[in-house]
N, C-alpha and C. Protein backbone atom coordinates (compact mmCIF):
# COMPACT_ATOMS: atom_id res chain seq x y z
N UNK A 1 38.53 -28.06 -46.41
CA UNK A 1 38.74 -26.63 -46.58
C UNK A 1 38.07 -25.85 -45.45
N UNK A 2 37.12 -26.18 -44.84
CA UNK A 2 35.97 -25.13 -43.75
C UNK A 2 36.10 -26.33 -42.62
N UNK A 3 37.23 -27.14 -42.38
CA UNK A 3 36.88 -27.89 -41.31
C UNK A 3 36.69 -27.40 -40.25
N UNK A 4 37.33 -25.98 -39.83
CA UNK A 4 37.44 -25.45 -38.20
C UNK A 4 36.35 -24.53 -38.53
N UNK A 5 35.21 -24.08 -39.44
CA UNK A 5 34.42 -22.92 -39.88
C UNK A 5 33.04 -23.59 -38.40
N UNK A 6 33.19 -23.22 -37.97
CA UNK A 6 32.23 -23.19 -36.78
C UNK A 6 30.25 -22.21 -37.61
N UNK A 7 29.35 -23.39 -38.39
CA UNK A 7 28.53 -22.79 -38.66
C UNK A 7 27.59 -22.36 -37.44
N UNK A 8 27.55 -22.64 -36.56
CA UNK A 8 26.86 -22.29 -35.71
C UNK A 8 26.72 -21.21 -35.36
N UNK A 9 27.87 -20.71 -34.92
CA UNK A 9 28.45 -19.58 -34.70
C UNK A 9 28.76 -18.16 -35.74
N UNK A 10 28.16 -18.94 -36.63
CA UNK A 10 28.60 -17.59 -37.84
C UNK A 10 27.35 -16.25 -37.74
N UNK A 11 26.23 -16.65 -37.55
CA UNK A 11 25.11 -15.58 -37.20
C UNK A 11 25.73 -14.89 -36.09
N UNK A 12 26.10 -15.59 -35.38
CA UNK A 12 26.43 -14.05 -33.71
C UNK A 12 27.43 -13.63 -34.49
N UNK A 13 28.57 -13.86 -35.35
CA UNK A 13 29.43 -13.75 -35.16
C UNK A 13 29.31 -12.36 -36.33
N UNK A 14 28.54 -12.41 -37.52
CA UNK A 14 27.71 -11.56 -38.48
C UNK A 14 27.51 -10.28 -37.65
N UNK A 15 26.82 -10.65 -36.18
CA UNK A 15 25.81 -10.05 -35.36
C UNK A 15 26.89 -8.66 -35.09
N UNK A 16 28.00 -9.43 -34.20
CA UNK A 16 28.95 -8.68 -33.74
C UNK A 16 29.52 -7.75 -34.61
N UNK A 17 29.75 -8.60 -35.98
CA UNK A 17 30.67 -7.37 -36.58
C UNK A 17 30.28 -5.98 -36.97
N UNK A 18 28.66 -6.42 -37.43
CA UNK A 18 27.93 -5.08 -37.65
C UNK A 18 27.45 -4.29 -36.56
N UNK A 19 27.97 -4.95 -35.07
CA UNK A 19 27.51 -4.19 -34.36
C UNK A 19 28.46 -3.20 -34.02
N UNK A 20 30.10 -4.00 -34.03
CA UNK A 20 31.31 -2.92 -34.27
C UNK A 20 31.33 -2.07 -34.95
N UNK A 21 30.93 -2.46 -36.47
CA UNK A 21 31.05 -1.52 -37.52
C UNK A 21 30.11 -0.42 -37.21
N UNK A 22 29.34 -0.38 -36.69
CA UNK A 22 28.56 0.71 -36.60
C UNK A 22 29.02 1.41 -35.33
N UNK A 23 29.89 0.96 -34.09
CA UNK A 23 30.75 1.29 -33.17
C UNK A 23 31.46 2.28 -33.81
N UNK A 24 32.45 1.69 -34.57
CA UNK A 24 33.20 2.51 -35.48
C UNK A 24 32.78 3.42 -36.40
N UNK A 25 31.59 3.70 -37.18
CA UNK A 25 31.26 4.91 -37.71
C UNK A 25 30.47 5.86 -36.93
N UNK A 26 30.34 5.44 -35.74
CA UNK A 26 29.88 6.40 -34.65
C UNK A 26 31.32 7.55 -34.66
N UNK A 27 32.28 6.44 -34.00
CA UNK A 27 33.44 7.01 -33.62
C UNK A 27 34.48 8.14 -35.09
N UNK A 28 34.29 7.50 -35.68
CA UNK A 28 34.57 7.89 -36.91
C UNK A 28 34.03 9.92 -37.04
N UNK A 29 33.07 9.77 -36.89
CA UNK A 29 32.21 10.85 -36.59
C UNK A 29 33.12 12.02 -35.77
N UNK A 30 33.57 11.48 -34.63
CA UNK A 30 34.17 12.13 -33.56
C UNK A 30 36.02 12.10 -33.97
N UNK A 31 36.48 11.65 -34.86
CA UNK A 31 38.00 11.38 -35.04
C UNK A 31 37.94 12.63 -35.98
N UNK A 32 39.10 13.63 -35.54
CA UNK A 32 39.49 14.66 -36.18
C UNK A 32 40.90 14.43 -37.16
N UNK A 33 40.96 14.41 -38.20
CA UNK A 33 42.40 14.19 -38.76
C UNK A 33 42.50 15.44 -39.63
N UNK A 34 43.96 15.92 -39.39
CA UNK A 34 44.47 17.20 -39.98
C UNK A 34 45.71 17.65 -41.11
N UNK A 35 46.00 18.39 -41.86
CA UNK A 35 46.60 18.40 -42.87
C UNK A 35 47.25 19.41 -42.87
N UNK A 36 48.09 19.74 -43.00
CA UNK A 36 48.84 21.16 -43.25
C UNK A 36 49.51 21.46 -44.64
N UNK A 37 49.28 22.23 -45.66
CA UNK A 37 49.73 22.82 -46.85
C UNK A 37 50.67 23.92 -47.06
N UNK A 38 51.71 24.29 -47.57
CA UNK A 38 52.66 25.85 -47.79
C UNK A 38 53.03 25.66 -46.49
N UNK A 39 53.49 25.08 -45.90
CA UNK A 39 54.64 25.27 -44.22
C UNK A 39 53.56 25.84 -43.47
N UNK A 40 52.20 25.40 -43.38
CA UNK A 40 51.35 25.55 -42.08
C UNK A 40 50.70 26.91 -42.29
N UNK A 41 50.55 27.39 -43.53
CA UNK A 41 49.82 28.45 -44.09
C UNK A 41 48.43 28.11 -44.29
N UNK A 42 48.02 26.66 -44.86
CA UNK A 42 46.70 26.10 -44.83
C UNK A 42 46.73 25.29 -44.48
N UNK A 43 45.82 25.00 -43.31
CA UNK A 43 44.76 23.76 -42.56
C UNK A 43 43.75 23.36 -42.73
N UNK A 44 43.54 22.08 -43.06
CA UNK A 44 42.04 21.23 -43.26
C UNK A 44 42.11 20.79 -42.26
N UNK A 45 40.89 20.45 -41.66
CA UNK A 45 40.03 18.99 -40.71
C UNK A 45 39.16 18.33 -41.23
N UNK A 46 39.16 17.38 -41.19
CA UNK A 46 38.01 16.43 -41.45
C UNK A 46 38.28 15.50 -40.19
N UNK A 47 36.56 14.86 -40.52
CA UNK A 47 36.36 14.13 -39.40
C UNK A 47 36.90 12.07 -40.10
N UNK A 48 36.45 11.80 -39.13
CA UNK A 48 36.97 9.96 -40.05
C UNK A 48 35.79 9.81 -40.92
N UNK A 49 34.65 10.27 -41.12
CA UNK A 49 33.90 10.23 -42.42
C UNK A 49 33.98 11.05 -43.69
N UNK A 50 35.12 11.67 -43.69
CA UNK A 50 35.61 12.53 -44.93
C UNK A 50 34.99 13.41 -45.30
N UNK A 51 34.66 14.52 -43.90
CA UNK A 51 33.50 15.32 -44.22
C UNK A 51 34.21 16.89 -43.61
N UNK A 52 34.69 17.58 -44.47
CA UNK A 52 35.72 18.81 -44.07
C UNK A 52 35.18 19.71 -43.01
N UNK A 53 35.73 19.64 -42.29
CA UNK A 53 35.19 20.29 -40.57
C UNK A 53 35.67 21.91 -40.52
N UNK A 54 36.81 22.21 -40.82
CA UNK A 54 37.61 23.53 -41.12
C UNK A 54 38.59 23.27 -42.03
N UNK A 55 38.66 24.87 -42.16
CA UNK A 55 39.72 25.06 -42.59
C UNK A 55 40.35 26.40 -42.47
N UNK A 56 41.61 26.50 -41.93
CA UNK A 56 42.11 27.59 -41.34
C UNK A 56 42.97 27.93 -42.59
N UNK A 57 42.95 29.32 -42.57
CA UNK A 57 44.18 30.57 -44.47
C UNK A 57 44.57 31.17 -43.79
N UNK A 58 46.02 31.34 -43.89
CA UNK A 58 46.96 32.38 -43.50
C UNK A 58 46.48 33.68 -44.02
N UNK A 59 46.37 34.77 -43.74
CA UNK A 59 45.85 35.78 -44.01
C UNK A 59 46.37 36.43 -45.38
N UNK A 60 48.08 36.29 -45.09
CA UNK A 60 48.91 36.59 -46.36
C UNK A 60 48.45 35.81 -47.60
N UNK A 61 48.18 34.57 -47.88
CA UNK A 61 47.23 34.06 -49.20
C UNK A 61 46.27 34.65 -49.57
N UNK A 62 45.52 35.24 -48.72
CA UNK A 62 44.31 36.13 -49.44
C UNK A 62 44.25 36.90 -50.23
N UNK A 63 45.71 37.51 -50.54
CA UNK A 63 45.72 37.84 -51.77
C UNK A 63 46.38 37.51 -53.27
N UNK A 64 46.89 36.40 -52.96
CA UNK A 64 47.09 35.46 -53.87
C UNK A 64 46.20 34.15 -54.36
N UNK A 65 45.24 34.48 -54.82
CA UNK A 65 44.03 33.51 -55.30
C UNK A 65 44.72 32.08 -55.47
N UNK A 66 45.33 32.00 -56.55
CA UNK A 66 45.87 31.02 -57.79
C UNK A 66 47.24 29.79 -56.34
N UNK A 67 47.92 30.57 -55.81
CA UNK A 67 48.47 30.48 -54.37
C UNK A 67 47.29 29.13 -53.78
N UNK A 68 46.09 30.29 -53.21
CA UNK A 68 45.28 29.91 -52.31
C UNK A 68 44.93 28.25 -53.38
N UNK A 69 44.11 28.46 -54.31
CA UNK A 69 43.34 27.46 -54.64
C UNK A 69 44.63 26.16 -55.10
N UNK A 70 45.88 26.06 -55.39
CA UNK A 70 46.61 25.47 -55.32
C UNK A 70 46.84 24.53 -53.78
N UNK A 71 47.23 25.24 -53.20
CA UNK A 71 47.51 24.87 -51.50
C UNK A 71 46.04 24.38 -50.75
N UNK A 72 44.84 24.86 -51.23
CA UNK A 72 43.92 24.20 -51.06
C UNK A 72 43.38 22.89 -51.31
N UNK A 73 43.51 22.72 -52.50
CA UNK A 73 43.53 21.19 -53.31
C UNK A 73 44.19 20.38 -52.93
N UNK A 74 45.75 20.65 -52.96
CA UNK A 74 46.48 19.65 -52.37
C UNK A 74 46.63 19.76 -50.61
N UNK A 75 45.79 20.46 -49.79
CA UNK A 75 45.84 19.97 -48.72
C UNK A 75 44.82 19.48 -48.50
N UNK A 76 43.69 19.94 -48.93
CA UNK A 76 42.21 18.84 -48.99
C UNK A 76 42.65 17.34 -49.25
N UNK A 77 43.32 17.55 -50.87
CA UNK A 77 43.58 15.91 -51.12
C UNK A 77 44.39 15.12 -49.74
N UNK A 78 45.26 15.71 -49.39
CA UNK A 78 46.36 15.10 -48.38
C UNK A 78 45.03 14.53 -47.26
N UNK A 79 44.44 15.24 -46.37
CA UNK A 79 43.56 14.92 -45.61
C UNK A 79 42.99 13.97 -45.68
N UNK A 80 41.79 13.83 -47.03
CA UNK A 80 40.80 12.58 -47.17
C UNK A 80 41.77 11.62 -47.60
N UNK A 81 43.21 11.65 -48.01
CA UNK A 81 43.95 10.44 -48.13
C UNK A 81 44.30 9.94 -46.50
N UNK A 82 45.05 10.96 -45.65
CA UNK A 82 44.36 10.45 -44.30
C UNK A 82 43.24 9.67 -43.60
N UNK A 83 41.57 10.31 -43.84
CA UNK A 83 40.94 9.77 -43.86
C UNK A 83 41.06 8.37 -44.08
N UNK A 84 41.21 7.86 -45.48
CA UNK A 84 41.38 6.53 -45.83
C UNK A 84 41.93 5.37 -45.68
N UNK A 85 43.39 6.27 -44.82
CA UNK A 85 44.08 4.97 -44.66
C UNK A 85 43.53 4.75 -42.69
N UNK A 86 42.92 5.92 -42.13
CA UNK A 86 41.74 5.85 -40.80
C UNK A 86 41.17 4.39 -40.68
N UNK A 87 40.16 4.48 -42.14
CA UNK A 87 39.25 3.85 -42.42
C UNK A 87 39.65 2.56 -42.49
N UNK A 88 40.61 2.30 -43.11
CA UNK A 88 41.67 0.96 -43.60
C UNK A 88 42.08 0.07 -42.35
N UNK A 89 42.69 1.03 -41.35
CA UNK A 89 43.34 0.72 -39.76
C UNK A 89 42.06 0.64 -39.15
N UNK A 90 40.74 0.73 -39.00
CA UNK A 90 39.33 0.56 -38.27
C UNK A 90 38.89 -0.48 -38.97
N UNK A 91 38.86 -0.93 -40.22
CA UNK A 91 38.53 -2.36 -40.87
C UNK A 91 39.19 -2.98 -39.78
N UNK A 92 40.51 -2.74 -41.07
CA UNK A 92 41.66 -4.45 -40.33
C UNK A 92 41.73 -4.80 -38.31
N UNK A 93 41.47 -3.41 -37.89
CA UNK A 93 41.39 -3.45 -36.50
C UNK A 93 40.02 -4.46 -36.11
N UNK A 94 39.09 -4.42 -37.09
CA UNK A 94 37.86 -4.85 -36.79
C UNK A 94 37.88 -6.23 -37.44
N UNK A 95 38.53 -6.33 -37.96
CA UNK A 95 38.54 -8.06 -38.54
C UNK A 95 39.45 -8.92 -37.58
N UNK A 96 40.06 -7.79 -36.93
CA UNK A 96 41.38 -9.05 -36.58
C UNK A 96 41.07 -9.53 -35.29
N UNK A 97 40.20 -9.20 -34.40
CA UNK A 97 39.68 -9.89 -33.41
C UNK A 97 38.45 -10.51 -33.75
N UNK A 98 37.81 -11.13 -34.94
CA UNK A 98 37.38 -12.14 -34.85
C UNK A 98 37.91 -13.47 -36.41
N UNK A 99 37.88 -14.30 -36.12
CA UNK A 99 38.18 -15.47 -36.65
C UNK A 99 37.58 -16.48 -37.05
N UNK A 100 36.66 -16.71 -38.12
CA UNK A 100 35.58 -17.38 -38.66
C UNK A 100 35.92 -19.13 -38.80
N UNK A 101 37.85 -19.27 -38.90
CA UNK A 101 38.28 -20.10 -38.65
C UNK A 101 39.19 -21.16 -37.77
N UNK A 102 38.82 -19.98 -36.44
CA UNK A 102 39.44 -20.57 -35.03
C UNK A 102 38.51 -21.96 -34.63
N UNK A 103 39.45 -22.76 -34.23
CA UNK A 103 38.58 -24.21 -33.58
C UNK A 103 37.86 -23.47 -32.07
């Protein structure tokens, strides 16, 4: 079952990944992903750590509360679902160049 598992090699190889992973939540930091709600009336940002950076309101919502906090929610939600699938594509990106079971 572990015939090609190279133990030798598994400490650097530990070494590396956490040294990516922390590559990547650097970067993460700096990745802007954006959302648009009501045909571009509301804008979120967040960064790749799911941490809301802006958010831009059409002026005309301001006076529609019930409007606003609707189009808010679901463009927040839309975003950090962005976020996630970020996060998902920076894993698998980060697993797939190394191989615990290459000869």
């Amino acid at each position: 079952m572990f015939e090609g598992l190279d133990l030798k090699n598994m400490g650097k190889m530990m070494e590396q990944m956490q040294q990516k992973a922390q590559e990547i939540q650097e970067k993460s930091k700096e990745t802007i992903l954006t959302a648009h709600g009501g045909g571009g009336m509301v804008e979120v940002q967040a960064n790749g750590m799911g941490e809301i950076v802006d958010i831009n309101i059409d002026d005309s919502l301001l006076e529609d509360k019930e409007s606003l906090q609707i189009l808010l929610i679901s463009t927040i939600n839309e975003v950090l679902k962005s976020v996630e699938e970020n996060k998902k594509s920076q894993a698998l990106g980060m697993l797939g160049g190394m191989n615990p079971f290459a000869s």
